[in-house]
C-alpha atoms as a PDB file:
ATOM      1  CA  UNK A   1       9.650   6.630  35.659  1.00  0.00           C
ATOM      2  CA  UNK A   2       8.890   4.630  32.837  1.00  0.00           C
ATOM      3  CA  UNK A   3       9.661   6.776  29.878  1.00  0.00           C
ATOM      4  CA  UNK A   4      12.995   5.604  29.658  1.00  0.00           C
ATOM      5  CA  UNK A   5      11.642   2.173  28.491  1.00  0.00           C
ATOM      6  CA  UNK A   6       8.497   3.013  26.482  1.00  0.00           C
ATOM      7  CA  UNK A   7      10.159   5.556  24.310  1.00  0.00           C
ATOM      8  CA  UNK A   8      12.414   3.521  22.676  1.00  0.00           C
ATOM      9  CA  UNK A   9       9.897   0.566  22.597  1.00  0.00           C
ATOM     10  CA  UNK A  10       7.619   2.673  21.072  1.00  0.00           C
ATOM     11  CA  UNK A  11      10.113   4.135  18.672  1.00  0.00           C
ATOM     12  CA  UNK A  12      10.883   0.609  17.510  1.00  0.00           C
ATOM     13  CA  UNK A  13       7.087  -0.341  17.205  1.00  0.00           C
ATOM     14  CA  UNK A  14       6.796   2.756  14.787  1.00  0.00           C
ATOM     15  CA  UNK A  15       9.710   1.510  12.730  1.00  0.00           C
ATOM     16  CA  UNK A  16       7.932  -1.911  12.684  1.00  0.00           C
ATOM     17  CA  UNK A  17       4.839  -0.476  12.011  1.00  0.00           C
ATOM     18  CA  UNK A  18       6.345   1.369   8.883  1.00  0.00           C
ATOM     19  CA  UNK A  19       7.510  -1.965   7.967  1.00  0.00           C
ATOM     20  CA  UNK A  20       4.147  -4.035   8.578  1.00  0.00           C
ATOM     21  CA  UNK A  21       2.510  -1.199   6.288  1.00  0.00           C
ATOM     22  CA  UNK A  22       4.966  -0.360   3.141  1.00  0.00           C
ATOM     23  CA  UNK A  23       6.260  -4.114   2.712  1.00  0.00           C
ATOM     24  CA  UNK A  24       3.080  -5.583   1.807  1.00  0.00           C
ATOM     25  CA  UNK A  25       2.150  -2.839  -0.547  1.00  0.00           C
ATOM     26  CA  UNK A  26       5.901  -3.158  -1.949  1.00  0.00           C
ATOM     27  CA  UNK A  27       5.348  -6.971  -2.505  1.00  0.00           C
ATOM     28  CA  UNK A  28       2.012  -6.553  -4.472  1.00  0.00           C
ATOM     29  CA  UNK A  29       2.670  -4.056  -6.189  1.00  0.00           C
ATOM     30  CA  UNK A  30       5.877  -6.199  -7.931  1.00  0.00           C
ATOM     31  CA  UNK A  31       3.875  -9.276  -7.966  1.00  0.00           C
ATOM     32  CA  UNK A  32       0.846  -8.039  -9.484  1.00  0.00           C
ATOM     33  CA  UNK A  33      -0.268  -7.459 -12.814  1.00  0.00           C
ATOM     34  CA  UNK A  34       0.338  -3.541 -13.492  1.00  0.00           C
ATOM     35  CA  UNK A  35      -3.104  -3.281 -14.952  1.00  0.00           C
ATOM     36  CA  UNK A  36      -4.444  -4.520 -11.792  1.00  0.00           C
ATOM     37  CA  UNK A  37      -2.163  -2.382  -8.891  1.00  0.00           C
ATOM     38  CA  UNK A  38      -4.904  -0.578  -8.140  1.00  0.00           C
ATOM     39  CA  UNK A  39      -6.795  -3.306  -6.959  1.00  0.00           C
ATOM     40  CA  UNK A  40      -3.932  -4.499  -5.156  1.00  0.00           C
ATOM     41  CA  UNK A  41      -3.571  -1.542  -3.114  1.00  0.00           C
ATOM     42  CA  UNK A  42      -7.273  -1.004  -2.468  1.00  0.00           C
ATOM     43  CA  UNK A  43      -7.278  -4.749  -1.025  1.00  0.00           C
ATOM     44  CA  UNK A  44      -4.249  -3.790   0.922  1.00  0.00           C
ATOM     45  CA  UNK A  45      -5.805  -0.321   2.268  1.00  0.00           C
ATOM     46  CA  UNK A  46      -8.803  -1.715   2.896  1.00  0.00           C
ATOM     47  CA  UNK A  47      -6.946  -4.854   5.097  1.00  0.00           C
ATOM     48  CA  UNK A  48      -4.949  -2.152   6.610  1.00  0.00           C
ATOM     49  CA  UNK A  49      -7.582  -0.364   7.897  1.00  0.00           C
ATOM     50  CA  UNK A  50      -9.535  -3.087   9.056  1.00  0.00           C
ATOM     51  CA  UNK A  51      -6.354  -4.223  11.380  1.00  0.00           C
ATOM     52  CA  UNK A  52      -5.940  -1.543  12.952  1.00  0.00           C
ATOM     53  CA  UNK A  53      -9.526  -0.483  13.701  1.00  0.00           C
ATOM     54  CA  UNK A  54      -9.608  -4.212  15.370  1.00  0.00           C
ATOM     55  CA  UNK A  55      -6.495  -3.434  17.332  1.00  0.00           C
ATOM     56  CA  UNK A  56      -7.605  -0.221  18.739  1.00  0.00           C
ATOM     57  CA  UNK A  57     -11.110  -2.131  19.536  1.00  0.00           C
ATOM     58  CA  UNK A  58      -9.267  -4.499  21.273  1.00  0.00           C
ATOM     59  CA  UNK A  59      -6.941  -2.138  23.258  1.00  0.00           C
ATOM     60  CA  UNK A  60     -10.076  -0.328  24.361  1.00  0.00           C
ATOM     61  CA  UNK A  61     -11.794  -3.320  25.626  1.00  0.00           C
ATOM     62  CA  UNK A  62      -8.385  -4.736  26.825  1.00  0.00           C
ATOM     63  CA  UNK A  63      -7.655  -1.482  29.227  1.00  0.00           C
ATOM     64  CA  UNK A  64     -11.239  -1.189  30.295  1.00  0.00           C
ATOM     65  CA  UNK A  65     -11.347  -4.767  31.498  1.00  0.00           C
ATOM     66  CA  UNK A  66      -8.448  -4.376  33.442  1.00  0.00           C
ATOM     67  CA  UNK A  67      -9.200  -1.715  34.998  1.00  0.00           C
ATOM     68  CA  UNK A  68     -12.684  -3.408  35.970  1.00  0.00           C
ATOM     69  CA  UNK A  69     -13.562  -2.608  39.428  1.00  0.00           C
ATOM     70  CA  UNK A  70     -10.593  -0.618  40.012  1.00  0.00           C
ATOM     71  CA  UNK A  71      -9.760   3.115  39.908  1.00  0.00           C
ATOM     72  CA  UNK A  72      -6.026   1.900  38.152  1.00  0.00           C
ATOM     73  CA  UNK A  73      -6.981   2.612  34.409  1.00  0.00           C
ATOM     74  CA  UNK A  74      -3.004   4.148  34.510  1.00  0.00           C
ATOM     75  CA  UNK A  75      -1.865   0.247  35.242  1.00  0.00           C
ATOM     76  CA  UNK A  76      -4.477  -1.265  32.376  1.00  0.00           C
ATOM     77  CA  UNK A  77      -2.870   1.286  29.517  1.00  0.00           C
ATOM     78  CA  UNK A  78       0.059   0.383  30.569  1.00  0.00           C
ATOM     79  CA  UNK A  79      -0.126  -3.506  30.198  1.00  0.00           C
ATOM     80  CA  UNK A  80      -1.982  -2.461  26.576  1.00  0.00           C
ATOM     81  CA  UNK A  81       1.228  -0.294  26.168  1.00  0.00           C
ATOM     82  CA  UNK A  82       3.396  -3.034  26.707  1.00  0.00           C
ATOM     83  CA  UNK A  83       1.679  -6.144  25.072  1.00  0.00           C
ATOM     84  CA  UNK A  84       1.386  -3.580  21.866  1.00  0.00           C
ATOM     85  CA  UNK A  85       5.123  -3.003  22.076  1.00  0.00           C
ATOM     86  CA  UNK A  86       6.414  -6.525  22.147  1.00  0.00           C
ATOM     87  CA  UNK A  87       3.577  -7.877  19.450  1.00  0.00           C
ATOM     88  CA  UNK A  88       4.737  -5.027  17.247  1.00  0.00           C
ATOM     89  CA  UNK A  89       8.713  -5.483  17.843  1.00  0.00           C
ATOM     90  CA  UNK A  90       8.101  -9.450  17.160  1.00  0.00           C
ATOM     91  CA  UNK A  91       6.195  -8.587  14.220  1.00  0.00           C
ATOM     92  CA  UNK A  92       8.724  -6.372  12.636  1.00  0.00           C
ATOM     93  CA  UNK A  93      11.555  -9.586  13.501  1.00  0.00           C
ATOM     94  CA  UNK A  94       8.775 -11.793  11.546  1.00  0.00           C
ATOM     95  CA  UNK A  95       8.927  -9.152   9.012  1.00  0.00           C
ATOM     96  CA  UNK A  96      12.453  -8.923   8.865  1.00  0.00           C
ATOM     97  CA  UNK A  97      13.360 -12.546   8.919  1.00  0.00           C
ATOM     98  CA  UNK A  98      10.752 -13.185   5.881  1.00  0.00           C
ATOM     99  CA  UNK A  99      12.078 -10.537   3.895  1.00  0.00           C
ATOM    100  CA  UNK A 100      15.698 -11.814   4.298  1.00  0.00           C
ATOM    101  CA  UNK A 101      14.979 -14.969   3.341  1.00  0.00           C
ATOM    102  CA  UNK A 102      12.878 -14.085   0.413  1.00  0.00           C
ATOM    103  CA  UNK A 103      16.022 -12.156  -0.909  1.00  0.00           C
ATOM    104  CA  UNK A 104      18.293 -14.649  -0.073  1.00  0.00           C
ATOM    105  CA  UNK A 105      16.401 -16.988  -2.022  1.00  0.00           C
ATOM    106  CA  UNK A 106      15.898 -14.661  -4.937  1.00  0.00           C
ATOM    107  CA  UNK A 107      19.324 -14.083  -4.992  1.00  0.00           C
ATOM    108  CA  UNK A 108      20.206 -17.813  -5.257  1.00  0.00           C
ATOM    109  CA  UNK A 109      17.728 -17.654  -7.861  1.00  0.00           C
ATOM    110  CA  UNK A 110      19.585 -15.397  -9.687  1.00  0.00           C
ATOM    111  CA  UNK A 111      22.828 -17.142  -9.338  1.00  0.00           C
ATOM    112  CA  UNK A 112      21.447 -20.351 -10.675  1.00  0.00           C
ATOM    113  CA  UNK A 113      18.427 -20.442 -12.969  1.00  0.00           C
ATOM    114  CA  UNK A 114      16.735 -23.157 -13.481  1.00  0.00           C
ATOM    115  CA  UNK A 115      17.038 -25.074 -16.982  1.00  0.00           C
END
């Protein structure tokens, strides 16, 4: 009965997560030196990685404690479901928000340099 809500809210936590894992590697890759991008993305990869094999930690421990004691595992997953899918959609805003006002600045920046 639910699909009708999680697909989209998963759909948008995809598009958030695409966001939460090209935008960093876009910003240090133009900020860092090129003789050192490979570092950069390593250090990203490696931060990356380490997120999300946190997150699915938690989520495991998360849906086993609440379905503790109970046969309703189905009610646990979705809680994780949902708690995933709002972090990740007000993540992506975050995301958004920051990268809007970093152009906005940059584009003031442009318009008048400093002397």
């Amino acid at each position: 009965d639910a699909w009708g809500v999680y697909v989209p809210l998963l759909g948008l936590t995809g598009f958030a997560l695409g966001l939460g894992w090209t935008l960093p590697s876009i910003g240090s890759q133009t900020v860092v030196d090129p003789a050192r991008a490979g570092e950069a993305a390593g250090v990203n990869l490696t931060v990356m990685v380490t997120i999300a094999g946190v997150a699915v930690a938690m989520a495991g421990t998360l849906i086993e404690l609440g379905g503790a004691g109970t046969a309703d595992i189905a009610a646990a997953t979705k809680g994780v479901i949902r708690l995933v899918s709002v972090l990740s959609l007000v993540g992506g805003a975050v995301l958004l928000a920051v990268a809007l006002i970093g152009r906005t600045r940059r584009a003031t920046e442009v318009a008048s340099p400093a002397s």
